[in-house]
PDB file of N, CA and C in Angstrom:
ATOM      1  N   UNK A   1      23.113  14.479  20.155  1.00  0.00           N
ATOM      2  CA  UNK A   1      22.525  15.729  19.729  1.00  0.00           C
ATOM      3  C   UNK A   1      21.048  15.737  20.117  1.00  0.00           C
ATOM      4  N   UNK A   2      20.727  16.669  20.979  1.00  0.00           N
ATOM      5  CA  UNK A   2      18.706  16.944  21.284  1.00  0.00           C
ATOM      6  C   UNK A   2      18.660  17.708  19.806  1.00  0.00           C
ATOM      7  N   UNK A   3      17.218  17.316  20.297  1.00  0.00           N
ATOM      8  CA  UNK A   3      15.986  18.001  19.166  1.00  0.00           C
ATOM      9  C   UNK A   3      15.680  19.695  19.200  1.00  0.00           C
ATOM     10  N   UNK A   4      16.485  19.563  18.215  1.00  0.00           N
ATOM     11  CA  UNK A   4      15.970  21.532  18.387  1.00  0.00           C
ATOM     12  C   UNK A   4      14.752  21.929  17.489  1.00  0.00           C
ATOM     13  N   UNK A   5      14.455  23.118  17.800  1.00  0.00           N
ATOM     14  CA  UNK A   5      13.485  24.358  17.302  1.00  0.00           C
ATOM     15  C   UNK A   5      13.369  24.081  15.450  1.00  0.00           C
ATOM     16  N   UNK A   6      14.941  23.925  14.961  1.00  0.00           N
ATOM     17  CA  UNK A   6      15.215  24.364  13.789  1.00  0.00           C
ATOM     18  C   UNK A   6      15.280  23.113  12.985  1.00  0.00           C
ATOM     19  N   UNK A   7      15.696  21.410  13.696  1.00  0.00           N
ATOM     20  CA  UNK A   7      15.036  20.430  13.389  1.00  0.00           C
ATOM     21  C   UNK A   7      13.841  20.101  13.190  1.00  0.00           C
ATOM     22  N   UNK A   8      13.007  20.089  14.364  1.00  0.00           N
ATOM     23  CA  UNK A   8      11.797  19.994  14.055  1.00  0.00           C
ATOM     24  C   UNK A   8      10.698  21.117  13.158  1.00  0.00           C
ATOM     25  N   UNK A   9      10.959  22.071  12.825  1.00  0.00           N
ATOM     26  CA  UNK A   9      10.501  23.087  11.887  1.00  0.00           C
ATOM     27  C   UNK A   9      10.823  22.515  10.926  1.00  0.00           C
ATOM     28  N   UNK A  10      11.930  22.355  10.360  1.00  0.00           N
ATOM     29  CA  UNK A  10      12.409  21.488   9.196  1.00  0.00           C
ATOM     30  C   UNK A  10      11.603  20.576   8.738  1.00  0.00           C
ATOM     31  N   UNK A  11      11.153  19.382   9.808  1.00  0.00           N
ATOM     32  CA  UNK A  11      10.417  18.327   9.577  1.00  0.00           C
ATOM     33  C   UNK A  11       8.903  18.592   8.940  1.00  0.00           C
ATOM     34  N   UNK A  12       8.483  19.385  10.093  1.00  0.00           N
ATOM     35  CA  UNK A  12       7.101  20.083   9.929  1.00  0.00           C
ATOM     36  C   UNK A  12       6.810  20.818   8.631  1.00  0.00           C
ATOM     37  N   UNK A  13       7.728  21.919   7.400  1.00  0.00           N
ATOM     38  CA  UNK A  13       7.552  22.212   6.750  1.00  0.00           C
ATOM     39  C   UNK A  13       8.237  21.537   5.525  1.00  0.00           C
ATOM     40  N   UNK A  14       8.658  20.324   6.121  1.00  0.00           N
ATOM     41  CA  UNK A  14       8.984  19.621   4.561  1.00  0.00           C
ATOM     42  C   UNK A  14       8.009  19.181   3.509  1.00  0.00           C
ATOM     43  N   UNK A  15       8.025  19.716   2.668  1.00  0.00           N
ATOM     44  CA  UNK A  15       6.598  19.808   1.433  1.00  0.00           C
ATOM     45  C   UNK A  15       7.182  18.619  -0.251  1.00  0.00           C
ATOM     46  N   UNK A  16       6.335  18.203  -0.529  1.00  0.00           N
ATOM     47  CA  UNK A  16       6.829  18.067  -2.025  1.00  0.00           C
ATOM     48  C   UNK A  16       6.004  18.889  -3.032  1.00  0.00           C
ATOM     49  N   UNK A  17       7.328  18.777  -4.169  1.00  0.00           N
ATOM     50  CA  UNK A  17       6.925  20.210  -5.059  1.00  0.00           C
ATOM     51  C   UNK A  17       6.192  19.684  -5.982  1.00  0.00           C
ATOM     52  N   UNK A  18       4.934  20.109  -6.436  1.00  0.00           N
ATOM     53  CA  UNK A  18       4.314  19.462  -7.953  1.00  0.00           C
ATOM     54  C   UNK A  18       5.075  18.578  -8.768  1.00  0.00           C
ATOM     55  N   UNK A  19       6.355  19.185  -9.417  1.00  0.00           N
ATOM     56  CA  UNK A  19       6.471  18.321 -10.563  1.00  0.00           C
ATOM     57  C   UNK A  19       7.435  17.068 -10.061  1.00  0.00           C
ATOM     58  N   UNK A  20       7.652  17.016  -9.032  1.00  0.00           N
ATOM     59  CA  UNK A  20       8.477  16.374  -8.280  1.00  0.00           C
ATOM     60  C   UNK A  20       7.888  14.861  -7.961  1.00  0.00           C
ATOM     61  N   UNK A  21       8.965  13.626  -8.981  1.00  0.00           N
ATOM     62  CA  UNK A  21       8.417  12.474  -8.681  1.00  0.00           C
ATOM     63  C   UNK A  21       8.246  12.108  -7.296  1.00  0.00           C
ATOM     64  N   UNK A  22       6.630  10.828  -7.159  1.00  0.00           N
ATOM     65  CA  UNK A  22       6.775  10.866  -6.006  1.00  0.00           C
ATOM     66  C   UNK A  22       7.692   9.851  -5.298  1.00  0.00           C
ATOM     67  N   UNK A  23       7.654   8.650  -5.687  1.00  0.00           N
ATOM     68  CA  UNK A  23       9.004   7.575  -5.850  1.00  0.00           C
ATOM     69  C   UNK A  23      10.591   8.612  -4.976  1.00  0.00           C
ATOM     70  N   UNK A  24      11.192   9.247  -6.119  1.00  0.00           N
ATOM     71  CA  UNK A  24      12.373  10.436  -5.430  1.00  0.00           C
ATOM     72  C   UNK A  24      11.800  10.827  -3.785  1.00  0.00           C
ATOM     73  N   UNK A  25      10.539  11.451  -4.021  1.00  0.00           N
ATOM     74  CA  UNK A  25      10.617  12.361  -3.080  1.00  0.00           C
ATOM     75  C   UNK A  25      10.068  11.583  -2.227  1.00  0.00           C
ATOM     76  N   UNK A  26       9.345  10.231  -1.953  1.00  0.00           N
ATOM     77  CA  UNK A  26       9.226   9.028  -0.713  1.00  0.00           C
ATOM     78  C   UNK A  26      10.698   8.716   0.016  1.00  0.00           C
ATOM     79  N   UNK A  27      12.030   8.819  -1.071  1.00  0.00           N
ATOM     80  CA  UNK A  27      13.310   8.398  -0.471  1.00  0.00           C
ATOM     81  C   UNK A  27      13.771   9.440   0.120  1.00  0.00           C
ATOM     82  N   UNK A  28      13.361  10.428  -0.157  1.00  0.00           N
ATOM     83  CA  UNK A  28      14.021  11.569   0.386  1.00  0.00           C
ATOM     84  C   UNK A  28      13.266  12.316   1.372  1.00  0.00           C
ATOM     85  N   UNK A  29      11.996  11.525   1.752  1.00  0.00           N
ATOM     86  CA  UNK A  29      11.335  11.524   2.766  1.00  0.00           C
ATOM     87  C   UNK A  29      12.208  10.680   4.088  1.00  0.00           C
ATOM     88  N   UNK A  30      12.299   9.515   3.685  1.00  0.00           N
ATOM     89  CA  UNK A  30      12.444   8.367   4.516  1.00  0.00           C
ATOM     90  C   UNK A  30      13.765   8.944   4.278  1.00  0.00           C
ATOM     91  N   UNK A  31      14.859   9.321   3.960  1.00  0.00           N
ATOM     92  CA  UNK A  31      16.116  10.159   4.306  1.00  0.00           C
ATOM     93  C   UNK A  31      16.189  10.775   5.385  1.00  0.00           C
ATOM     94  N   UNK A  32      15.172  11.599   5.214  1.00  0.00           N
ATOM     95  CA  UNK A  32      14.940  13.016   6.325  1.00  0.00           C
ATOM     96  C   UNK A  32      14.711  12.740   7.866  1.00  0.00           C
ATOM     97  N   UNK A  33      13.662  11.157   7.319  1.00  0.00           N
ATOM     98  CA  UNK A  33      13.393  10.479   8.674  1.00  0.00           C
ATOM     99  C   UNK A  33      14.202   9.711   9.471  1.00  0.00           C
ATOM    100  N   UNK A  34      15.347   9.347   8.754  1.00  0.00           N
ATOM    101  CA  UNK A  34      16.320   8.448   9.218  1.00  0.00           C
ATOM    102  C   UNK A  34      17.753   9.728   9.765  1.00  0.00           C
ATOM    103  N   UNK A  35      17.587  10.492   9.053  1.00  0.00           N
ATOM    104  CA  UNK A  35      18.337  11.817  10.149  1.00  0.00           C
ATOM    105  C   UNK A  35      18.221  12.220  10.645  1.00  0.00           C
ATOM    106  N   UNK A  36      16.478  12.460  11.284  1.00  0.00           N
ATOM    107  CA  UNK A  36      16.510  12.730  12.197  1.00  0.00           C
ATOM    108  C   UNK A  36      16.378  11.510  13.629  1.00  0.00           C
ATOM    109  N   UNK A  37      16.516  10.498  13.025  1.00  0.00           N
ATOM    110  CA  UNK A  37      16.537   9.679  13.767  1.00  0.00           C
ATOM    111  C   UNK A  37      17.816   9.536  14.262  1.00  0.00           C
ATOM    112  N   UNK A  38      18.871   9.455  13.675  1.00  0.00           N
ATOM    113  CA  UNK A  38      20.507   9.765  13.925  1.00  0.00           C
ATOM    114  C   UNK A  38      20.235  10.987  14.954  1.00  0.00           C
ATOM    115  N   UNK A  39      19.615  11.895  15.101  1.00  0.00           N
ATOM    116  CA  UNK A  39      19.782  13.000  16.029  1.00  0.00           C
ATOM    117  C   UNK A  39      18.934  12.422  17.083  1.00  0.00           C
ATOM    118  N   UNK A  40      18.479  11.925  17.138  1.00  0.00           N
ATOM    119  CA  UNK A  40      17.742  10.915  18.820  1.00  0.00           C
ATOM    120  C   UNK A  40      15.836  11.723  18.423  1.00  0.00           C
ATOM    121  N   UNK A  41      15.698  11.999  17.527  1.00  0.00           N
ATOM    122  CA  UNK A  41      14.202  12.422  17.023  1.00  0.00           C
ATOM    123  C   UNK A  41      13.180  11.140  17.148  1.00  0.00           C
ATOM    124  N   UNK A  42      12.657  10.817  18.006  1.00  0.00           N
ATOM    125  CA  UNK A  42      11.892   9.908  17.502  1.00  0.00           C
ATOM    126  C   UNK A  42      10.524  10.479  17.487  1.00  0.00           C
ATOM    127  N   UNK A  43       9.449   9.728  16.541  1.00  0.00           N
ATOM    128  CA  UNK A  43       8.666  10.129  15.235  1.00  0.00           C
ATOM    129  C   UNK A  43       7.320   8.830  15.357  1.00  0.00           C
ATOM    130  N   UNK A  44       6.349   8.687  15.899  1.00  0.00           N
ATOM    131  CA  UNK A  44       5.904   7.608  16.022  1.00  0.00           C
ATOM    132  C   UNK A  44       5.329   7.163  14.478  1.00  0.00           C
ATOM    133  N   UNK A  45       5.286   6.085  14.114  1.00  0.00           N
ATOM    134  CA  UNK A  45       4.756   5.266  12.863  1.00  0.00           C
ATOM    135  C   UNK A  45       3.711   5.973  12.655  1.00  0.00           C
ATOM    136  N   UNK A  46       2.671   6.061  13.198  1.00  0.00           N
ATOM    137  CA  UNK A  46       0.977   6.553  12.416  1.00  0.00           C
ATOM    138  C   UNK A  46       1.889   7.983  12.265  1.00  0.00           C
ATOM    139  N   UNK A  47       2.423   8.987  13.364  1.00  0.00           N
ATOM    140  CA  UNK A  47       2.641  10.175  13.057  1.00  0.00           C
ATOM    141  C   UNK A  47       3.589  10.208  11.596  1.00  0.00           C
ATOM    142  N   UNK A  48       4.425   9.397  11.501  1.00  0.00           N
ATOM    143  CA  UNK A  48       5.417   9.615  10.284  1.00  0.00           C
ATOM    144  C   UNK A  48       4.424   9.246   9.017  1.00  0.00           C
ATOM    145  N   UNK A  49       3.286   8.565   8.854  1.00  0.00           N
ATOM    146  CA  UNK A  49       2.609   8.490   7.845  1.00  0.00           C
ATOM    147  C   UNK A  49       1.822   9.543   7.493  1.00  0.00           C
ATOM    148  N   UNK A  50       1.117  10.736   8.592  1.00  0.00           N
ATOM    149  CA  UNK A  50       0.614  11.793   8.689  1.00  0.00           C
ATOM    150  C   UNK A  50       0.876  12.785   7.916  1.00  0.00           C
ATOM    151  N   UNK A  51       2.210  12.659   8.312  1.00  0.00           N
ATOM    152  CA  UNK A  51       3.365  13.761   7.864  1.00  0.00           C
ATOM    153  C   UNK A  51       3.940  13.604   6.702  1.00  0.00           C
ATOM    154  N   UNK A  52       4.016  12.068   6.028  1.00  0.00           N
ATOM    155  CA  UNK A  52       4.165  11.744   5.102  1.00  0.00           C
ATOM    156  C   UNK A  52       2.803  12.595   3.937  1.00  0.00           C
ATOM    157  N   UNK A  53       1.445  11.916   3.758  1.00  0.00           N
ATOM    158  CA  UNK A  53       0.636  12.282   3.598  1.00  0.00           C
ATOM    159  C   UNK A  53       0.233  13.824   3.372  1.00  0.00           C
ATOM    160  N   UNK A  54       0.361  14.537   4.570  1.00  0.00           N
ATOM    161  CA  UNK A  54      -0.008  16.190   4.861  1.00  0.00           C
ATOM    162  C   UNK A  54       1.522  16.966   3.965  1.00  0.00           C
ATOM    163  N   UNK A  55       2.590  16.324   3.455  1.00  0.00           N
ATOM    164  CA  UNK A  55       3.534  17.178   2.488  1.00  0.00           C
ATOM    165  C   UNK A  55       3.496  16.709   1.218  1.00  0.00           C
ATOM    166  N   UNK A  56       2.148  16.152   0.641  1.00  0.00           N
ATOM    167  CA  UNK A  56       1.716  16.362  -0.319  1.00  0.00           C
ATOM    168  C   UNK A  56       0.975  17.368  -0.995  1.00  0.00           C
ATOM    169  N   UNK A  57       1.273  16.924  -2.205  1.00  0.00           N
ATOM    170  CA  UNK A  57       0.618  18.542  -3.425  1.00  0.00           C
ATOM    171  C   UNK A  57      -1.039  18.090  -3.303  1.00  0.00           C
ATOM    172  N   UNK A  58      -1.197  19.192  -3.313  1.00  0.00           N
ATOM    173  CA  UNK A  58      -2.726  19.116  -3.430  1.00  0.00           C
ATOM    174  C   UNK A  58      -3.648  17.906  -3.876  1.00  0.00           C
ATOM    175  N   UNK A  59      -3.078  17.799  -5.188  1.00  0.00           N
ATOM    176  CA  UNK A  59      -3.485  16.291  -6.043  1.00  0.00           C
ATOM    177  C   UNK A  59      -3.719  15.106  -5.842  1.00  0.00           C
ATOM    178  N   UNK A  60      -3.226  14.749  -4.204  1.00  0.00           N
ATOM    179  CA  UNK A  60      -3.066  13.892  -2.942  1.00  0.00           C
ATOM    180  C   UNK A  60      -4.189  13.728  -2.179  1.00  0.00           C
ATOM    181  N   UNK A  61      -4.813  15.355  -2.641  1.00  0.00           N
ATOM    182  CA  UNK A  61      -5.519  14.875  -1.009  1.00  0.00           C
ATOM    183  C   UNK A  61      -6.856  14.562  -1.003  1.00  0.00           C
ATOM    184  N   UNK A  62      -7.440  14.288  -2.214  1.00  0.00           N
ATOM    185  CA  UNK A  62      -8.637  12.897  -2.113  1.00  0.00           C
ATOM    186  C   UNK A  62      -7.965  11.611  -1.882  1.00  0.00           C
ATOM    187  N   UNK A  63      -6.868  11.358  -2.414  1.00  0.00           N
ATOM    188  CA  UNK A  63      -6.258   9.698  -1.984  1.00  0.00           C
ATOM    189  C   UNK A  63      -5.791   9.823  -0.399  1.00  0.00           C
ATOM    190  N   UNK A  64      -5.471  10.829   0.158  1.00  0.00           N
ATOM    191  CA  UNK A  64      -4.668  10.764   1.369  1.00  0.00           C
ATOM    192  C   UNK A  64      -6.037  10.643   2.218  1.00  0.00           C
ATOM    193  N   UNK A  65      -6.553  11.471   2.057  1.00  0.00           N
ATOM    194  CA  UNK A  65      -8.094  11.627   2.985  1.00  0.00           C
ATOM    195  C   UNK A  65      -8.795  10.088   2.991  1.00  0.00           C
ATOM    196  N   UNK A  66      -8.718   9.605   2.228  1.00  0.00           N
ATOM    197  CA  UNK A  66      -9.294   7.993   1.729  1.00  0.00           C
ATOM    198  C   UNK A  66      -8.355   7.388   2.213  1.00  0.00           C
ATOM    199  N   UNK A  67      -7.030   6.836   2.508  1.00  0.00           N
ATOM    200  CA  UNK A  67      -6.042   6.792   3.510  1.00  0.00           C
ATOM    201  C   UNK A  67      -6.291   7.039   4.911  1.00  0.00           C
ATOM    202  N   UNK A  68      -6.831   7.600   5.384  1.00  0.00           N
ATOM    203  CA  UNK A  68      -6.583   8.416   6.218  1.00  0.00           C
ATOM    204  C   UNK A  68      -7.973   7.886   7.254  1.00  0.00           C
ATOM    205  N   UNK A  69      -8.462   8.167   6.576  1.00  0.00           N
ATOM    206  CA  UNK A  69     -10.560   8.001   6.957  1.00  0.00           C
ATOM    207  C   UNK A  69     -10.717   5.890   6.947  1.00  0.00           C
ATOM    208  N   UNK A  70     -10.145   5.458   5.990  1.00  0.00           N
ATOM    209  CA  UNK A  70     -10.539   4.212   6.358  1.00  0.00           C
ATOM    210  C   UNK A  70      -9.839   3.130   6.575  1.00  0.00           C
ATOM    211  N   UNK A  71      -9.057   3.589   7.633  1.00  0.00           N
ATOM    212  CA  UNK A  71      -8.608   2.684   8.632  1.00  0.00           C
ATOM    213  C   UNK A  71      -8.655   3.458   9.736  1.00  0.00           C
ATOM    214  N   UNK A  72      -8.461   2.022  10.915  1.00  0.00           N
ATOM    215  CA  UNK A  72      -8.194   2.646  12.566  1.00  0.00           C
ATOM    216  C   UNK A  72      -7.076   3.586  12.879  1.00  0.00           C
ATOM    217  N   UNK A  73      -6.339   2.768  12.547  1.00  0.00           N
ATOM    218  CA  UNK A  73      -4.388   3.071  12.369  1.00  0.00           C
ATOM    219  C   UNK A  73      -3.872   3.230  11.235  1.00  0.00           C
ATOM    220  N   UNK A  74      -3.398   4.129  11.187  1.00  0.00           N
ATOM    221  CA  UNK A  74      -1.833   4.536   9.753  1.00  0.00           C
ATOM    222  C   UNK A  74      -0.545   4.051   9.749  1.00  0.00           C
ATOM    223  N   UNK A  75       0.005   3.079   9.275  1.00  0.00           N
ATOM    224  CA  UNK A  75       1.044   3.207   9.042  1.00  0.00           C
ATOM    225  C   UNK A  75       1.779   3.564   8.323  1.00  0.00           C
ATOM    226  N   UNK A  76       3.220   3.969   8.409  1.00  0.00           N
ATOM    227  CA  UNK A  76       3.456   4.792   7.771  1.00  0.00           C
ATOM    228  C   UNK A  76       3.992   3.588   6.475  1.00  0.00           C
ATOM    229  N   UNK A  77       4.466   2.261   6.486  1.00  0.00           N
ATOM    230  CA  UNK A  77       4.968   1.376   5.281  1.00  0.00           C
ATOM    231  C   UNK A  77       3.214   1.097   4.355  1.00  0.00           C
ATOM    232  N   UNK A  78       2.511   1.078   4.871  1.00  0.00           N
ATOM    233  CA  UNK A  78       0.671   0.817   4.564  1.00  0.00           C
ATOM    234  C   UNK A  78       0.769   2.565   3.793  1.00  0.00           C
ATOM    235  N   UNK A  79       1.284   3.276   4.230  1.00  0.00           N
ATOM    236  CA  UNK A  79       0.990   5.091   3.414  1.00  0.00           C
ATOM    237  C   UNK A  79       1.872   4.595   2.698  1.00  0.00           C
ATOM    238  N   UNK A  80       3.061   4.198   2.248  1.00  0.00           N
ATOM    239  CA  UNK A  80       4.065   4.922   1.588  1.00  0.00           C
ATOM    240  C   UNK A  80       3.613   3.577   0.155  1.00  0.00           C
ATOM    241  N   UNK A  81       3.391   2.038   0.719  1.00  0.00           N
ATOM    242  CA  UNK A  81       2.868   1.063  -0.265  1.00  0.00           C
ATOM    243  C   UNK A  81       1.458   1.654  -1.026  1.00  0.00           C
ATOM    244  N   UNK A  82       0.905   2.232  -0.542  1.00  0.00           N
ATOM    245  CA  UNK A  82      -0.782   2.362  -1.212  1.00  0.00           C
ATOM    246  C   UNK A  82       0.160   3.845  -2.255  1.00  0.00           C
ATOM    247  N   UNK A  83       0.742   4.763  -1.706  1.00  0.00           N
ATOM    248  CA  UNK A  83       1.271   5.841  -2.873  1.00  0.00           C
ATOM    249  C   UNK A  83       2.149   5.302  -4.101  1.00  0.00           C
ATOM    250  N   UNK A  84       2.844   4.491  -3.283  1.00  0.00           N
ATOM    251  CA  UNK A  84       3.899   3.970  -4.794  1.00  0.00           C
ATOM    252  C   UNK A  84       2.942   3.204  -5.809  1.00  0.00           C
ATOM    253  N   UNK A  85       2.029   2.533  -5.250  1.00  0.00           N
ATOM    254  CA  UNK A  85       1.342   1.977  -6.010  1.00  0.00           C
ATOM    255  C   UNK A  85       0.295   2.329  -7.045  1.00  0.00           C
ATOM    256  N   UNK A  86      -0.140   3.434  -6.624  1.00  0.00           N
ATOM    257  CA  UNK A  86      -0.861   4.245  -7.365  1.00  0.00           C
ATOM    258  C   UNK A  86      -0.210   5.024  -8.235  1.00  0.00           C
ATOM    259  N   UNK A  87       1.263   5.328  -8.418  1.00  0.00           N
ATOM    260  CA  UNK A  87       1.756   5.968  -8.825  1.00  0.00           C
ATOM    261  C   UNK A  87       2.276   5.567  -9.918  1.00  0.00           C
ATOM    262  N   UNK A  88       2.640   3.844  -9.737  1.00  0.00           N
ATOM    263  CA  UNK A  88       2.666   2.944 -10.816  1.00  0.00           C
ATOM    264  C   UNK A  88       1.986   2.708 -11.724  1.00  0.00           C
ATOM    265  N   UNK A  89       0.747   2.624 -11.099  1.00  0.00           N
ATOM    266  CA  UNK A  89      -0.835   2.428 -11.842  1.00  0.00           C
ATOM    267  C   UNK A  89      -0.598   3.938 -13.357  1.00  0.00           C
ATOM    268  N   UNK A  90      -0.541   5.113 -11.712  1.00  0.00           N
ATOM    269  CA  UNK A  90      -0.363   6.058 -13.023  1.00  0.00           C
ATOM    270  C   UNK A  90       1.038   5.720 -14.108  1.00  0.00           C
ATOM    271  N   UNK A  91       1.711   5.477 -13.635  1.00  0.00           N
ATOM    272  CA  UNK A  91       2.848   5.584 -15.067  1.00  0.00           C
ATOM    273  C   UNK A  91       2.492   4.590 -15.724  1.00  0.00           C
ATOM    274  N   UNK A  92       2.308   3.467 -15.784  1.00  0.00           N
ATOM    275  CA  UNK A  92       1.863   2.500 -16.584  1.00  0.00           C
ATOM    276  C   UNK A  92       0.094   3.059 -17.208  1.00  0.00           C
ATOM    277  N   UNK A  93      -0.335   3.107 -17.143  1.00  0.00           N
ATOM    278  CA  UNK A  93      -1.360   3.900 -18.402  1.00  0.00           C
ATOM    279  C   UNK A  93      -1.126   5.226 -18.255  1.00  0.00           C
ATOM    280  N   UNK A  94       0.162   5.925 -18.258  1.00  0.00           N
ATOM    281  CA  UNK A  94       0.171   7.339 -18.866  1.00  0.00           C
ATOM    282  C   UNK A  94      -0.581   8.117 -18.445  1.00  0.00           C
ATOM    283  N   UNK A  95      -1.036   8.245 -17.631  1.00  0.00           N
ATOM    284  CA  UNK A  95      -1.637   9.345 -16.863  1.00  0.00           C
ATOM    285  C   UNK A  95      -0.979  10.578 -16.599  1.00  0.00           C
ATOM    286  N   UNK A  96      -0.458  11.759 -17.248  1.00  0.00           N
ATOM    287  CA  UNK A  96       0.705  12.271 -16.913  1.00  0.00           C
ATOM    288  C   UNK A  96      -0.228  13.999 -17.422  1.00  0.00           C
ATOM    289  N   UNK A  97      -1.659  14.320 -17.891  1.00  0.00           N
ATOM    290  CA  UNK A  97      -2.063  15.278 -17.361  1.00  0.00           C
ATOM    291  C   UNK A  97      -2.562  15.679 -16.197  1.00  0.00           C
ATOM    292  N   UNK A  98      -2.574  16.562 -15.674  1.00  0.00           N
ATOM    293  CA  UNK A  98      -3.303  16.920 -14.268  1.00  0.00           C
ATOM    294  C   UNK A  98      -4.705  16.650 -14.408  1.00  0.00           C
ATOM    295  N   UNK A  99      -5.513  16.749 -15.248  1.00  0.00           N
ATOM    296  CA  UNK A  99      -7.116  16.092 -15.340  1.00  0.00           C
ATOM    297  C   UNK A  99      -6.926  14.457 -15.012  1.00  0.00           C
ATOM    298  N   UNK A 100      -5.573  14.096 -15.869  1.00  0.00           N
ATOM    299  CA  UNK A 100      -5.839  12.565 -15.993  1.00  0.00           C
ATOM    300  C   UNK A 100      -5.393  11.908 -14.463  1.00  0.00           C
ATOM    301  N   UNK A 101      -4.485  12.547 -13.596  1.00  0.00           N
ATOM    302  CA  UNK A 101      -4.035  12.299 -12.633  1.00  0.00           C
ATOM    303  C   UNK A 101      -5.231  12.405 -11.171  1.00  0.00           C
ATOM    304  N   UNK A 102      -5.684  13.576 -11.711  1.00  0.00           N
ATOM    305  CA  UNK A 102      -7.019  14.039 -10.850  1.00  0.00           C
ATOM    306  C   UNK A 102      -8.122  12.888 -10.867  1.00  0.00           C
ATOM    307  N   UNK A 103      -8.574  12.123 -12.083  1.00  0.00           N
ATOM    308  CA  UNK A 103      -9.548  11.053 -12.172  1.00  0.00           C
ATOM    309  C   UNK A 103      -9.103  10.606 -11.326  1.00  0.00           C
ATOM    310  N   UNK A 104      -7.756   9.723 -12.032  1.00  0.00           N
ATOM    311  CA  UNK A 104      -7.266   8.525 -11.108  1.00  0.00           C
ATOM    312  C   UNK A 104      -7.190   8.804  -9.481  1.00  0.00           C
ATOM    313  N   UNK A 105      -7.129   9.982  -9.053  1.00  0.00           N
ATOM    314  CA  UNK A 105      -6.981  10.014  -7.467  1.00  0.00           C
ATOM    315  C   UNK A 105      -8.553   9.447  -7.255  1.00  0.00           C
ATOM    316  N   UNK A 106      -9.455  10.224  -7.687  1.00  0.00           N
ATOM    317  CA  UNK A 106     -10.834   9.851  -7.916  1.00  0.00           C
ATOM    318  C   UNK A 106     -11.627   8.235  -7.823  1.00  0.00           C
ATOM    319  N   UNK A 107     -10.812   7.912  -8.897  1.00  0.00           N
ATOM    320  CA  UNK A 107     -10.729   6.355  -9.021  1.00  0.00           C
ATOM    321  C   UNK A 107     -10.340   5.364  -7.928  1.00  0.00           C
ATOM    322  N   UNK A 108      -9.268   5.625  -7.831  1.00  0.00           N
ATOM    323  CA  UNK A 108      -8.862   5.189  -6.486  1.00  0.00           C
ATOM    324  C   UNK A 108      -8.941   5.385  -5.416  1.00  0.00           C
ATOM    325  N   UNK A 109      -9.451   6.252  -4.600  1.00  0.00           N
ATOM    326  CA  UNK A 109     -10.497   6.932  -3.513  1.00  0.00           C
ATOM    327  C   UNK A 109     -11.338   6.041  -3.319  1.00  0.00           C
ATOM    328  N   UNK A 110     -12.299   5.651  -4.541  1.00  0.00           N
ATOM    329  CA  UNK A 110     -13.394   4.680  -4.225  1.00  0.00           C
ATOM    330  C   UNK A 110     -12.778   3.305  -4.337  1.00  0.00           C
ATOM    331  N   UNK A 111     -11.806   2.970  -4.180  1.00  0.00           N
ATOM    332  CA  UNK A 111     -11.748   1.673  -3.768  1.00  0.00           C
ATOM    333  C   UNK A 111     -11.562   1.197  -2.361  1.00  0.00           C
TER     334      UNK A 111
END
């Protein structure tokens, strides 16, 4: 099967939704990526971390930008380890308002 119009649009506007864990929606990232890999799509590593990154909620994008800005190269297992991890951080001290989630991106930015 080639790469069509309606695959790659797919890829390009795959978003995650606010309330939507990010854990779920990393597997169902790396799902999406592995089907289109079954269709002969190939996706280079820094680009699949990009893309990973850029279909995040807003709330992301001081940590992604800090990601993003300090290193040479992206990978995409280096994106997907630094999110789960932070995400842990948040569930383990309860971080579960949007102010409190907002620090912590904050927080972790400057490291």
């Amino acid at each position: 099967m080639k790469k069509t119009p309606s695959t790659l649009q797919s890829l390009f506007t795959f978003r995650m939704n606010e309330g939507k864990f990010l854990r779920d929606y990393i597997s169902q990232f790396i799902t999406f990526l592995n089907d289109l890999k079954n269709v002969e799509v190939h996706i280079d590593d820094e680009d699949q971390a990009m893309l990973l990154l850029c279909s995040l909620p807003p709330l992301y994008k001081s940590f992604g930008e800090t990601l993003i800005y300090s290193r040479d190269k992206l990978s995409f297992e280096n994106v997907k380890d630094h999110l789960l991890s932070r995400d842990k951080l948040n569930n383990e001290f309860g971080l579960d308002s949007k102010a409190d989630r907002q620090s912590s991106v904050l927080v972790a930015s400057k490291k």
